[in-house]
C-alpha atoms as a PDB file:
ATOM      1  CA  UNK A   1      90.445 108.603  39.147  1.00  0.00           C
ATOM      2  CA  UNK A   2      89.827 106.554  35.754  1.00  0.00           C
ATOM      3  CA  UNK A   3      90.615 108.245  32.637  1.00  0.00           C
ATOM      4  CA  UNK A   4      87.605 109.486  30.692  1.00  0.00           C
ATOM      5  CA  UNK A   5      88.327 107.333  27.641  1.00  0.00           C
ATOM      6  CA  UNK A   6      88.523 103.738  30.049  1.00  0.00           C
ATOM      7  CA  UNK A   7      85.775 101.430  30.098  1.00  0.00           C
ATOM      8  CA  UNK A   8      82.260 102.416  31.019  1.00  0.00           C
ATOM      9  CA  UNK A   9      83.683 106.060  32.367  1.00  0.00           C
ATOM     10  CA  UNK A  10      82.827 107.701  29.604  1.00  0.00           C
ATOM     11  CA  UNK A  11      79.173 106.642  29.130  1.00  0.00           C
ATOM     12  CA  UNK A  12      78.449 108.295  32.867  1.00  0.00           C
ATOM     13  CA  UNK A  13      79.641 111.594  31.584  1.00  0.00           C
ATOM     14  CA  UNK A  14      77.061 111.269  28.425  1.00  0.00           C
ATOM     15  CA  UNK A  15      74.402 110.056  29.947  1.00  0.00           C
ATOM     16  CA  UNK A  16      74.764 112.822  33.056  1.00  0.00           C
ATOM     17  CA  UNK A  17      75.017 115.719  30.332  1.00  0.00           C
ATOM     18  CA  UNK A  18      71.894 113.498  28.421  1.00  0.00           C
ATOM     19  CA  UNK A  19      69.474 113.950  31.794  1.00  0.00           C
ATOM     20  CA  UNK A  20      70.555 117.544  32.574  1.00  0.00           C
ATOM     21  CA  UNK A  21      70.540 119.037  29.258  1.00  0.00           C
ATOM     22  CA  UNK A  22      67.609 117.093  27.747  1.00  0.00           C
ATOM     23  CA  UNK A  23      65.339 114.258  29.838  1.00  0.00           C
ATOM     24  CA  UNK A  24      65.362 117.425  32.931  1.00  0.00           C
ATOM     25  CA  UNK A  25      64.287 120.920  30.896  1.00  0.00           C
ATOM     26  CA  UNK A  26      61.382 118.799  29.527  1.00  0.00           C
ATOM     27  CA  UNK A  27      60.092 116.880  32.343  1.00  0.00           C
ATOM     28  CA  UNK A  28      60.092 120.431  34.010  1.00  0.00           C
ATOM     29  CA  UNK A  29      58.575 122.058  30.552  1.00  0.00           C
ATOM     30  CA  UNK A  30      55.669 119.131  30.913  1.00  0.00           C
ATOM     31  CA  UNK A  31      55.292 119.517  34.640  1.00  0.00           C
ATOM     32  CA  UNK A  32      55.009 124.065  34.891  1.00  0.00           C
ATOM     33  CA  UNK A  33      54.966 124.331  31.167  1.00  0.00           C
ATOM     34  CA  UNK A  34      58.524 126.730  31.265  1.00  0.00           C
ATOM     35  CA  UNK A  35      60.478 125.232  29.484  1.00  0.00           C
ATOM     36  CA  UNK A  36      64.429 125.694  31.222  1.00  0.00           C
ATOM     37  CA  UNK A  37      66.961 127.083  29.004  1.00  0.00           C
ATOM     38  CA  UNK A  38      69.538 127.073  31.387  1.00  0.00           C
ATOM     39  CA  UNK A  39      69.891 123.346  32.538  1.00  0.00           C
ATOM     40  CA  UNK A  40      69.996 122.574  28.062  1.00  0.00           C
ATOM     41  CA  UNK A  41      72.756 124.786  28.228  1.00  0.00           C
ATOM     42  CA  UNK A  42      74.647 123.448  31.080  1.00  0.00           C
ATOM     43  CA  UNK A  43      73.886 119.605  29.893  1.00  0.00           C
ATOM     44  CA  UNK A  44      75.920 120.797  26.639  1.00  0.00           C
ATOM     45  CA  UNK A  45      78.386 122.653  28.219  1.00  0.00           C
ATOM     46  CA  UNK A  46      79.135 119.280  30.296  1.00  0.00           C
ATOM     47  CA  UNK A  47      78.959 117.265  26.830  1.00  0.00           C
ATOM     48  CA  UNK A  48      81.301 119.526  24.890  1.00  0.00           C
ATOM     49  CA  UNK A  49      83.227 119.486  28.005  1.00  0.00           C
ATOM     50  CA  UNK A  50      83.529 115.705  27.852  1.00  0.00           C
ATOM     51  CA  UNK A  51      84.251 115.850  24.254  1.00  0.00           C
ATOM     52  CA  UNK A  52      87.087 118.154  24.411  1.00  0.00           C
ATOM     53  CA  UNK A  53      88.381 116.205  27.512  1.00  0.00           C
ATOM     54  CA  UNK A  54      87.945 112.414  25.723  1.00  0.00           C
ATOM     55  CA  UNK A  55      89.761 113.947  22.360  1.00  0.00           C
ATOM     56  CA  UNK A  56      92.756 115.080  24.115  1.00  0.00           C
ATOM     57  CA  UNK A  57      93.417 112.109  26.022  1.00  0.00           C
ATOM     58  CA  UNK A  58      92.954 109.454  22.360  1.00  0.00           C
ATOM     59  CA  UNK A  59      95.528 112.203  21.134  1.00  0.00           C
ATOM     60  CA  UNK A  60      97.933 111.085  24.024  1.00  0.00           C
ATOM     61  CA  UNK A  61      97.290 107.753  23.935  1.00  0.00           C
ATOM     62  CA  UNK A  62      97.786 106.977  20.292  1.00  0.00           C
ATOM     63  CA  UNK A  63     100.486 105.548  19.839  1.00  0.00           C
ATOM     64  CA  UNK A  64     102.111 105.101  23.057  1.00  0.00           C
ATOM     65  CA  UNK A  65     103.816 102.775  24.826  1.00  0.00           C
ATOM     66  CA  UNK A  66     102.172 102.208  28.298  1.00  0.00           C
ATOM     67  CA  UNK A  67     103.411 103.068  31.316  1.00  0.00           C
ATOM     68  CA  UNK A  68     104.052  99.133  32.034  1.00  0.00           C
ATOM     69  CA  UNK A  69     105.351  97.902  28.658  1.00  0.00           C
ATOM     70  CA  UNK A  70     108.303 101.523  29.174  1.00  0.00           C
ATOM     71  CA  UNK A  71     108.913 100.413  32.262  1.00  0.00           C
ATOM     72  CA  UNK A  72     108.900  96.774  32.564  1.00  0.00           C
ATOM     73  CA  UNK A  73     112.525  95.758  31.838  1.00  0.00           C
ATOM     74  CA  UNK A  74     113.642  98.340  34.197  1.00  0.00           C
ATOM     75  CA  UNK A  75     111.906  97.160  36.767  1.00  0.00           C
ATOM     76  CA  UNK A  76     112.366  93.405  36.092  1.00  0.00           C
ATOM     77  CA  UNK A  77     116.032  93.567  34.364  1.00  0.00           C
ATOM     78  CA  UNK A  78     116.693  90.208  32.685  1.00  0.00           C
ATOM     79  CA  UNK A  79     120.125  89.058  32.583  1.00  0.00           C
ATOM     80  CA  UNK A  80     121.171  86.113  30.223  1.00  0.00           C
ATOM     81  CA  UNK A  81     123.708  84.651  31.879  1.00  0.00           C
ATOM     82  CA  UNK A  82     122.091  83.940  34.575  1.00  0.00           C
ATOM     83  CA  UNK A  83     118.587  83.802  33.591  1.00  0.00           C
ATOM     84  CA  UNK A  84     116.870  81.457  31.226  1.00  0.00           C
ATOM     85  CA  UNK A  85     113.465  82.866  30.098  1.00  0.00           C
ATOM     86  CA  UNK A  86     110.839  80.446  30.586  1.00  0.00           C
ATOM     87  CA  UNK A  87     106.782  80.461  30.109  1.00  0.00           C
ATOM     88  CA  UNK A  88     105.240  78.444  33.264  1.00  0.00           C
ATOM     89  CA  UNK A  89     101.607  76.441  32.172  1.00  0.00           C
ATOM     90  CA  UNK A  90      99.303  75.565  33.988  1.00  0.00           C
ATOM     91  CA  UNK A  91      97.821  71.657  32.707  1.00  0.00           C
ATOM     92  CA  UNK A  92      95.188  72.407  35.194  1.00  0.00           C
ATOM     93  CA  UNK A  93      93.432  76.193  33.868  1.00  0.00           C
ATOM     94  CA  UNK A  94      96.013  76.613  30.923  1.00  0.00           C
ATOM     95  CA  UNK A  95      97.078  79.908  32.540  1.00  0.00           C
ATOM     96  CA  UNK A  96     100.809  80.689  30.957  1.00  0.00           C
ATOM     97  CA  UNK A  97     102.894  83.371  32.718  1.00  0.00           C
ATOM     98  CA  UNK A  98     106.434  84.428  31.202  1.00  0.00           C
ATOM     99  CA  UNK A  99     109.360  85.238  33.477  1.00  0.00           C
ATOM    100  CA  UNK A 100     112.575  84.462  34.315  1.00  0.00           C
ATOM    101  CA  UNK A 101     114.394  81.777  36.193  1.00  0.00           C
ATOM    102  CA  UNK A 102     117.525  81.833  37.645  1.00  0.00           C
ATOM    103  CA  UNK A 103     119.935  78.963  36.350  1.00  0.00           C
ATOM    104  CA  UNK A 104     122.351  78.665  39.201  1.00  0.00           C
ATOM    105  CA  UNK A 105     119.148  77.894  42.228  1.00  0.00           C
ATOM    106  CA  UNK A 106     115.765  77.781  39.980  1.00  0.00           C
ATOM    107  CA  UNK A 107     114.244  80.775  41.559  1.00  0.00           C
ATOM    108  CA  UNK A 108     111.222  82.078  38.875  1.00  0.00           C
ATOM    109  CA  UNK A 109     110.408  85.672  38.844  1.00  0.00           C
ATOM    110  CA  UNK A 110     106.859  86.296  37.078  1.00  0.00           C
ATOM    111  CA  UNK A 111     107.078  89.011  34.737  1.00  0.00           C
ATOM    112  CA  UNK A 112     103.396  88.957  33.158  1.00  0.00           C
ATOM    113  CA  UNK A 113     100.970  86.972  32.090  1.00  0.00           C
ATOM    114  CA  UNK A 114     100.283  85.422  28.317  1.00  0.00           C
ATOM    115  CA  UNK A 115      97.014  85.892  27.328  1.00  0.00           C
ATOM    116  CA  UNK A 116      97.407  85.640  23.617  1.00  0.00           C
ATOM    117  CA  UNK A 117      99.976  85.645  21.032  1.00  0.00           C
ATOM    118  CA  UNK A 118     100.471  89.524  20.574  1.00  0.00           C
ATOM    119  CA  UNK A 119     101.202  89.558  24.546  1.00  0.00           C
ATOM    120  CA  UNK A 120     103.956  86.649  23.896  1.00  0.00           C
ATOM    121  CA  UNK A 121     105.689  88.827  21.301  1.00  0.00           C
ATOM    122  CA  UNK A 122     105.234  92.045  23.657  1.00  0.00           C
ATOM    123  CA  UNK A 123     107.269  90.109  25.829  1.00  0.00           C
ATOM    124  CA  UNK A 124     109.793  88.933  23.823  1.00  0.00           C
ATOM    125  CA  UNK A 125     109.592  92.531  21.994  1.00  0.00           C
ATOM    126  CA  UNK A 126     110.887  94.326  25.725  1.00  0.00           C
ATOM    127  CA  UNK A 127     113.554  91.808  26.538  1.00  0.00           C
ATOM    128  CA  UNK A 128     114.507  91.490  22.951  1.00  0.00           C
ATOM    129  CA  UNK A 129     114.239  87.927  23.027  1.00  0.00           C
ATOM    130  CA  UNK A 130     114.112  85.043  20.499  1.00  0.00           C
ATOM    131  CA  UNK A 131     112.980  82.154  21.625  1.00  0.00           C
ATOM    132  CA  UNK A 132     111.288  81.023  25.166  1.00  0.00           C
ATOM    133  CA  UNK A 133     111.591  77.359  26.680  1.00  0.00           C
ATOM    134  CA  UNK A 134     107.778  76.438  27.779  1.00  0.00           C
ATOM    135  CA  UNK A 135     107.760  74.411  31.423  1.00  0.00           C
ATOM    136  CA  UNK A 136     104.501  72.702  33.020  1.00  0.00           C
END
């Protein structure tokens, strides 16, 4: 299940606690002219509820490390003597993926793709290293 503070998740939870606590009670109040106390306070209890929930996970998230950028050099250990790190372009798209390849048989293992400049020196950043060779 997608955290509350991803993309686009969060706007469900506003606009559900939006149509129960607000557009409902008053298309009822129009409709039997009673107007419905209950549903406006269970549309804010679900919008207090999301903004209690949203807070807490910012609060863990600031600041962080992800899960992949902690974990990344464990999984894919680089070692210098017998790896050369090396960015693989694409002429055709442009596409640029950093890895590792092997300098005894040529083997390359993809470690993640380059995007921009900050993900370059998140790369280098991990595997603490200085300078990367570019191959097309």
């Amino acid at each position: 299940m997608p955290k509350i503070n991803s993309v686009h998740f969060g706007a469900v939870w506003i606009v559900i606690s939006l149509v129960i606590g607000i557009l409902l009670p008053a298309v009822i109040w129009i409709i039997t002219d009673v107007f419905c106390w209950g549903l406006s306070v269970a549309g804010g209890i679900i919008l207090l509820g999301f903004i209690i929930v949203f807070s807490v996970e910012m609060r863990q998230d600031f600041g962080k490390r992800s899960y992949y950028e902690r974990y990344l050099s464990e999984d894919i250990p680089f070692d210098p003597d017998k790896q050369t790190a090396v960015i693989k372009c694409s002429i055709c798209t442009g596409e640029q993926v950093a890895g590792f390849k092997n300098k005894e048989d040529g083997h390359f293992t993809e470690v993640m793709l380059i995007r921009e400049a900050a993900d370059l020196a998140k790369f280098k950043e991990i595997y603490k290293i200085a300078e990367i060779k570019k191959e097309y």
